[in-house]
Protein backbone atom coordinates (compact mmCIF):
# COMPACT_ATOMS: atom_id res chain seq x y z
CA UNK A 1 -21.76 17.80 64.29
CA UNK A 2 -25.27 17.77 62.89
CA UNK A 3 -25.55 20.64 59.71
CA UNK A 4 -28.07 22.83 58.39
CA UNK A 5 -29.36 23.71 55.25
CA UNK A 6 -31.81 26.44 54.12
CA UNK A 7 -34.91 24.97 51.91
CA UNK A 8 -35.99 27.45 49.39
CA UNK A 9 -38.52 27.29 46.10
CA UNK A 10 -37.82 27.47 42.52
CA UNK A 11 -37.29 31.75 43.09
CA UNK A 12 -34.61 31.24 46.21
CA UNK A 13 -37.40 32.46 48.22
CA UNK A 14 -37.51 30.84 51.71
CA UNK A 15 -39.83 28.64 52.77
CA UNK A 16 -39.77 28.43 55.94
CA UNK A 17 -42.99 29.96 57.93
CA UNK A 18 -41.00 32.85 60.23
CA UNK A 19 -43.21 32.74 63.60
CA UNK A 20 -47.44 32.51 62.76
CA UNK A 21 -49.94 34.42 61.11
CA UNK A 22 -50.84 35.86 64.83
CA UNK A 23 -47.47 36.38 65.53
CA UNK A 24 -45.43 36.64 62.45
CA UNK A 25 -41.71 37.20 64.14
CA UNK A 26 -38.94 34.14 64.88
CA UNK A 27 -35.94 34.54 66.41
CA UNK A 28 -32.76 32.50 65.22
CA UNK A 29 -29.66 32.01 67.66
CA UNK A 30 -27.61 30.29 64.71
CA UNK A 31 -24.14 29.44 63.73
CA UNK A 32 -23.41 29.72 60.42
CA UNK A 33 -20.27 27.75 60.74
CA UNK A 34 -23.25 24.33 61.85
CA UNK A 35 -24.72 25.26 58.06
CA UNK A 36 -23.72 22.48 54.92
CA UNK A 37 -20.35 24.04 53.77
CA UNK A 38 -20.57 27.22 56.01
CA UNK A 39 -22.89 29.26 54.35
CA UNK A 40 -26.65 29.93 54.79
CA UNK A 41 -27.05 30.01 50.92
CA UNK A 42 -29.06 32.57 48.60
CA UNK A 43 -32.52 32.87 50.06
CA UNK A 44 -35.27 36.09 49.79
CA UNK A 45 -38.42 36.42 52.33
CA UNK A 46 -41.08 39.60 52.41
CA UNK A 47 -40.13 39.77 55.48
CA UNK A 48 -37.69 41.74 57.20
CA UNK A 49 -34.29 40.66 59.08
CA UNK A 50 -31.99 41.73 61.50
CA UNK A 51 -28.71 40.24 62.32
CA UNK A 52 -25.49 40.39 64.58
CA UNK A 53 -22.30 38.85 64.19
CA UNK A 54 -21.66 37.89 67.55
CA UNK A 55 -18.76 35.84 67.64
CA UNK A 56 -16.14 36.59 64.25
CA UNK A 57 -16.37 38.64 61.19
CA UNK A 58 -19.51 36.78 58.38
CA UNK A 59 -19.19 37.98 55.05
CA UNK A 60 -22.83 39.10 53.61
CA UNK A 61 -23.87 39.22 49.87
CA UNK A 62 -27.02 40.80 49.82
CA UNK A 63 -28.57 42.90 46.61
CA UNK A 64 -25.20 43.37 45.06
CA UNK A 65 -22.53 43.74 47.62
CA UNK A 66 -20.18 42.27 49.11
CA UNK A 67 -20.01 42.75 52.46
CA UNK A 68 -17.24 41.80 55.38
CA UNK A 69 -19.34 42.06 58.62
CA UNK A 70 -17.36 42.50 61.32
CA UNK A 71 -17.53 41.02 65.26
CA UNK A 72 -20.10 43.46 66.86
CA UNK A 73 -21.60 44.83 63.65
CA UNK A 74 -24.97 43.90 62.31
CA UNK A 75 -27.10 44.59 59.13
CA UNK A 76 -30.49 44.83 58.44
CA UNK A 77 -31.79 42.63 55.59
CA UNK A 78 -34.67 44.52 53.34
CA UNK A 79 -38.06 43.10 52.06
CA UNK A 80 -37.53 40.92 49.33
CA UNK A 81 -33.67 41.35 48.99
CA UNK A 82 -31.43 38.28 47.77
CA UNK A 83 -29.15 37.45 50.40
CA UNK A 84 -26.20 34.80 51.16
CA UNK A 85 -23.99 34.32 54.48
CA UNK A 86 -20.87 32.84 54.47
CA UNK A 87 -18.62 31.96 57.41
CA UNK A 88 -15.39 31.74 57.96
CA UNK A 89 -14.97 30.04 61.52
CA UNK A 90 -17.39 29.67 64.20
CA UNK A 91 -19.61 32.04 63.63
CA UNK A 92 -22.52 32.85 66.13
CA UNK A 93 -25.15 34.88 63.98
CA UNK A 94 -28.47 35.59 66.45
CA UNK A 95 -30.93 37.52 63.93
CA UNK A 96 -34.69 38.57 63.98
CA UNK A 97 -36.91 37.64 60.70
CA UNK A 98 -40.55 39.36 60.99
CA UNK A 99 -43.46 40.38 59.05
CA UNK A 100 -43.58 44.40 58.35
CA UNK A 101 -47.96 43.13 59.77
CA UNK A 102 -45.99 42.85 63.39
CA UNK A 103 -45.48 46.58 63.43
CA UNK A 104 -48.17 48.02 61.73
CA UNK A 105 -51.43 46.92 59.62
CA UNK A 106 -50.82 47.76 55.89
CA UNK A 107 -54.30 49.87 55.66
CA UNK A 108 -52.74 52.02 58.21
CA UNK A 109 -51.31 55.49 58.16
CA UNK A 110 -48.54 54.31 60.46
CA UNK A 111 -47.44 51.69 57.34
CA UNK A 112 -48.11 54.34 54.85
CA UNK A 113 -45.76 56.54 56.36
CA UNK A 114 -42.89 54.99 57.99
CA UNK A 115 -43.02 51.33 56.68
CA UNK A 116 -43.72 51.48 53.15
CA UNK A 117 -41.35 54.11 52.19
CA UNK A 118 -38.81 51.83 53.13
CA UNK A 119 -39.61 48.67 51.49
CA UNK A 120 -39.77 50.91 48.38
CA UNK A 121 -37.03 53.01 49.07
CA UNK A 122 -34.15 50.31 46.78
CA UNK A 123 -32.33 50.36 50.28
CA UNK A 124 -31.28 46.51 49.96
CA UNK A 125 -29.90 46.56 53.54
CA UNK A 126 -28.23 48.97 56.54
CA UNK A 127 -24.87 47.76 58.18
CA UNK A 128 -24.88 48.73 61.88
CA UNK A 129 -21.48 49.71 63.56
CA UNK A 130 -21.45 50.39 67.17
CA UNK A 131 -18.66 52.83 66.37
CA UNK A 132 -21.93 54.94 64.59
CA UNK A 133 -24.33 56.28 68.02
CA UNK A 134 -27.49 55.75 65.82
CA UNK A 135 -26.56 52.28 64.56
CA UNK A 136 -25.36 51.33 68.19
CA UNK A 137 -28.40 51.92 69.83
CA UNK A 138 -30.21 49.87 67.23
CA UNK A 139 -27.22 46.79 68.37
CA UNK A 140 -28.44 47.33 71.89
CA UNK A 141 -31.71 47.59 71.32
CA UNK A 142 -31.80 44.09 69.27
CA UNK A 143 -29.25 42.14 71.88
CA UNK A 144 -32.03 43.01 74.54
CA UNK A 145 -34.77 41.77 72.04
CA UNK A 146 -32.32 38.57 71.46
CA UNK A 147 -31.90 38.50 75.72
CA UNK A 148 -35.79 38.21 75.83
CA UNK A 149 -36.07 35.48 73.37
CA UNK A 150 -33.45 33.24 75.54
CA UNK A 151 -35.37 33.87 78.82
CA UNK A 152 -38.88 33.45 77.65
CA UNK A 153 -39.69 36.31 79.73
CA UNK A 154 -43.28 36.90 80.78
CA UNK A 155 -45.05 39.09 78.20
CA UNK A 156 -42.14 38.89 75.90
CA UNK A 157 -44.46 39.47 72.77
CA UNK A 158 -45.74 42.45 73.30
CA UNK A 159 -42.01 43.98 75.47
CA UNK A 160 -40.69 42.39 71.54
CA UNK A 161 -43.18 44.85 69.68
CA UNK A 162 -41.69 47.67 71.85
CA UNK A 163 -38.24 47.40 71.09
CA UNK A 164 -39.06 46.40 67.21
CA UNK A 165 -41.18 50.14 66.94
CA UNK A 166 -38.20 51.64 69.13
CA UNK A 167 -35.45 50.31 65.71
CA UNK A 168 -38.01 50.99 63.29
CA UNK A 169 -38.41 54.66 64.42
CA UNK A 170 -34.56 54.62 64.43
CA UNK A 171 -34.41 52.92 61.40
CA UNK A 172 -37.04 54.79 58.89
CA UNK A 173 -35.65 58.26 59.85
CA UNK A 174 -32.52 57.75 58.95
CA UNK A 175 -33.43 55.78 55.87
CA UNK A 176 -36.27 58.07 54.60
CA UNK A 177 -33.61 60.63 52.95
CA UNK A 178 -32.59 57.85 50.58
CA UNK A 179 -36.12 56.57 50.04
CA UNK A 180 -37.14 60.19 48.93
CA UNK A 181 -34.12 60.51 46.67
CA UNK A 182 -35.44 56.97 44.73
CA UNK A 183 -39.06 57.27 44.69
CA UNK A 184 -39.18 59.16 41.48
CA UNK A 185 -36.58 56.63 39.81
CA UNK A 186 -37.11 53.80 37.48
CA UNK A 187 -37.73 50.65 38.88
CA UNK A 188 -34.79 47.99 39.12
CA UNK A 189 -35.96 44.96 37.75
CA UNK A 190 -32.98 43.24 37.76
CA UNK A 191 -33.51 40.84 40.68
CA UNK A 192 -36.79 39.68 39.14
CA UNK A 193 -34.91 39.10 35.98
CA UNK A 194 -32.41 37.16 37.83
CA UNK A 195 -34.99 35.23 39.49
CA UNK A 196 -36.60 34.13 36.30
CA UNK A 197 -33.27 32.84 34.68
CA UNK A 198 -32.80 31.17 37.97
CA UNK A 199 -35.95 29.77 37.99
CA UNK A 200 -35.31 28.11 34.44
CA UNK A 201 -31.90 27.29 35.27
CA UNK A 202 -34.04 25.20 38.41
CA UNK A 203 -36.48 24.23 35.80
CA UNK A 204 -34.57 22.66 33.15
CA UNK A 205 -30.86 21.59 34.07
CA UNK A 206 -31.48 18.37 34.04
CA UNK A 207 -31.69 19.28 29.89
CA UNK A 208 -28.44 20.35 27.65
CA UNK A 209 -28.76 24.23 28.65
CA UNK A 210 -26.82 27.15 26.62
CA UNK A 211 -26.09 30.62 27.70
CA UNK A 212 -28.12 31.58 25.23
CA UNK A 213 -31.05 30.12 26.33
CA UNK A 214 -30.78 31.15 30.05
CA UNK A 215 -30.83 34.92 28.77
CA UNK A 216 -33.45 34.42 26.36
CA UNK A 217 -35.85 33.19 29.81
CA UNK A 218 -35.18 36.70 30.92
CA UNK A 219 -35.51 38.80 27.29
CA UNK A 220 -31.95 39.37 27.46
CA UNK A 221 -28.76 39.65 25.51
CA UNK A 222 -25.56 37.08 26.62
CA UNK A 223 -24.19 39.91 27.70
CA UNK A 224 -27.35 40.89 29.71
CA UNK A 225 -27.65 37.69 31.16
CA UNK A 226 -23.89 37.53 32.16
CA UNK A 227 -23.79 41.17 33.62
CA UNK A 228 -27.26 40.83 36.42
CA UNK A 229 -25.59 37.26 37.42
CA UNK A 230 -21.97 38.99 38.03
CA UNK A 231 -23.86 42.11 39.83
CA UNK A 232 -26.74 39.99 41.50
CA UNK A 233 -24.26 36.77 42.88
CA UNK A 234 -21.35 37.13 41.36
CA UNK A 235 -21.39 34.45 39.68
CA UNK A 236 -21.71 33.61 35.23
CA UNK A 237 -25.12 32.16 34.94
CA UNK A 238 -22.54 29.10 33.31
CA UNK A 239 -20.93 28.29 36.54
CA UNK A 240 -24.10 28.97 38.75
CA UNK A 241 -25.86 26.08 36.62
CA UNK A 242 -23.18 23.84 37.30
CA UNK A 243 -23.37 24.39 41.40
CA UNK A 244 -26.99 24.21 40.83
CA UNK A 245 -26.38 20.72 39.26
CA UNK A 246 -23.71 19.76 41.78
CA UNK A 247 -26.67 20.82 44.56
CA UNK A 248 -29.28 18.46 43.36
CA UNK A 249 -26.38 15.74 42.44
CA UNK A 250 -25.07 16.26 46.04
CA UNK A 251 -28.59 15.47 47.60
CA UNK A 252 -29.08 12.52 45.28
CA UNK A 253 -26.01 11.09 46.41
CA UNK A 254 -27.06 10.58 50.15
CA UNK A 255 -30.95 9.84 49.64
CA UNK A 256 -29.92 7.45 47.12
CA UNK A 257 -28.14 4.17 46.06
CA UNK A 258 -27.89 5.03 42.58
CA UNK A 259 -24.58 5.09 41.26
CA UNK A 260 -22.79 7.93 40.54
CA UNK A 261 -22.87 7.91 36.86
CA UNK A 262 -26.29 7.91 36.78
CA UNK A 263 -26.87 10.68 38.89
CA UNK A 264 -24.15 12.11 37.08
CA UNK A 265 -26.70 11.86 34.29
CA UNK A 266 -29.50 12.34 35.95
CA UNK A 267 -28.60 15.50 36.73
CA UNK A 268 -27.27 17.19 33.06
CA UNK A 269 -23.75 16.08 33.19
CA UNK A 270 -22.35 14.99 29.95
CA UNK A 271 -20.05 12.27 31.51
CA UNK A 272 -19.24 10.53 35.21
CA UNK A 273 -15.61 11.93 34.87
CA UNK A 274 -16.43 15.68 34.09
CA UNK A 275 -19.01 15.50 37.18
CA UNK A 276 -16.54 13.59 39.61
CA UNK A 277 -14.18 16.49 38.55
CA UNK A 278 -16.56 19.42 39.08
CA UNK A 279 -18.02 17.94 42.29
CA UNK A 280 -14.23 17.49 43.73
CA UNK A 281 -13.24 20.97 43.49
CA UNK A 282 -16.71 22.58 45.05
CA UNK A 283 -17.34 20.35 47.51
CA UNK A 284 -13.56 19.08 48.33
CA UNK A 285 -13.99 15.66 48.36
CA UNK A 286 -15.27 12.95 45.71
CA UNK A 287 -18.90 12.20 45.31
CA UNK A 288 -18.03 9.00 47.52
CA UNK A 289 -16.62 10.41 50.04
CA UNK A 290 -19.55 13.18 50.49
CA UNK A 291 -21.78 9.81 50.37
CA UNK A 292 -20.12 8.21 52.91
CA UNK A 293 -19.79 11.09 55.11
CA UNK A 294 -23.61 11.90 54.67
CA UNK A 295 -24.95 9.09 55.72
CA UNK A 296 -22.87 8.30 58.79
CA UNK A 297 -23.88 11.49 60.60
């Protein structure tokens, strides 16, 4: 079975184009379970996504929750919001990623008033149960945009933009409470702070890096630095090095020939031994085995 594997920059942002600058929506009938080690890993976009868990329960990370998503339920995805899935089994996922441009220009009073307020409102997502009315019509109203998408209907752009308006009118009056309620507070700036001592973690493992010096990136304390990781990913910004590490060491291994203590090196682990070990309890399996198996699929 062939897998997948999200491709983001330096800031986890994805960067993959979602649809074109005349038509800035895409439409995604995935399987998480089809992704490298079952997950669609941390990734952000300015745009805005929609997805169903159409065949088991996904867990969803996204700002900093954990969530368990059951069969039938679906969440909404925010501008600009950190997000992971993980899979369990077979996992059919369909979801939506499109510009907030689709629905209305941002010089307009329709964006001023009904789309902006929500991108601001600190509302990292929306789960949608179909036990809820509100939150089953939007489930209804997205399988029929998914239904389109499969048939390649006639006029299915601008029938899309319909039912997209139809959740969004849904969607923004039942969120605006909340974005009243946080327009007056103080910015969160912890996800950009996370970004940046991602960013240098991205920047510099190959190098001998300290906790220390991943908090000072970001102006903060050790304590600081360890509490936006554990909120933001749940993970210490110690052990997400080392994955990041393992990542890069991981796609070395089957573009490669080198051997494995030189990537070992090559990627900012002190010895062959302490990476083999590391690399056998994420990924399962011994650097040579995930070699072997990469290259003959």
């Amino acid at each position: 079975m062939d897998t997948y594997k999200i491709t983001t920059d330096d800031t986890l942002r994805e960067t993959l184009p979602h649809g074109t600058a005349r038509y800035p929506f895409a439409y995604y009938p995935e399987n998480i379970w089809q992704f490298d080690f079952h997950r669609i890993d941390w990734h952000w976009h300015h745009e805005f996504e929609f997805l169903i868990a159409a065949e088991s329960k996904i867990c969803c990370l996204a700002g900093t929750d954990k969530i368990d998503l059951p069969k039938g339920c679906g969440i909404f995805i925010n501008s600009g919001v950190l997000h992971r899935y993980e899979a369990y089994e077979s996992a059919c996922a369909p979801n939506i990623v499109f510009s907030a441009s689709l629905l209305a220009d941002e010089t307009s009073l329709l964006y001023e008033k009904y789309i902006a307020p929500v991108i601001s409102s600190s509302v990292p997502y929306q789960i949608f149960d179909p036990q809820m009315p509100w939150q089953d019509d939007i489930l209804r109203l997205l399988q029929e945009i998914f239904a389109l998408q499969e048939s390649k209907a006639p006029r299915s752009e601008l029938r899309t933009v319909r039912l997209l308006l139809h959740i969004w009118d849904i969607l923004s009056g039942h969120l605006q409470p909340a974005a009243r309620q946080t327009a007056l507070s103080r910015p969160d700036h912890r996800q950009a702070r996370l970004q940046t001592m991602m960013q240098y973690i991205h920047d510099h493992y190959e190098e001998e890096i300290t906790l220390d010096m991943i908090a000072a990136s970001a102006s903060l304390s050790k304590s600081g630095a360890l509490h936006i990781f554990q909120s933001g990913i749940h993970i210490s910004p110690v052990a997400y090095l080392i994955r990041y590490r393992l990542s890069r060491a991981a796609g070395l291994l089957y573009t490669t020939q080198k051997a494995v203590s030189v990537i070992a090196s090559e990627t900012g682990f002190t010895s062959a031994g302490y990476f083999c070990r590391k690399f056998r309890e994420y990924y399962h399996m011994s650097p040579g085995e995930y070699r072997q198996k990469k290259n003959s699929t």
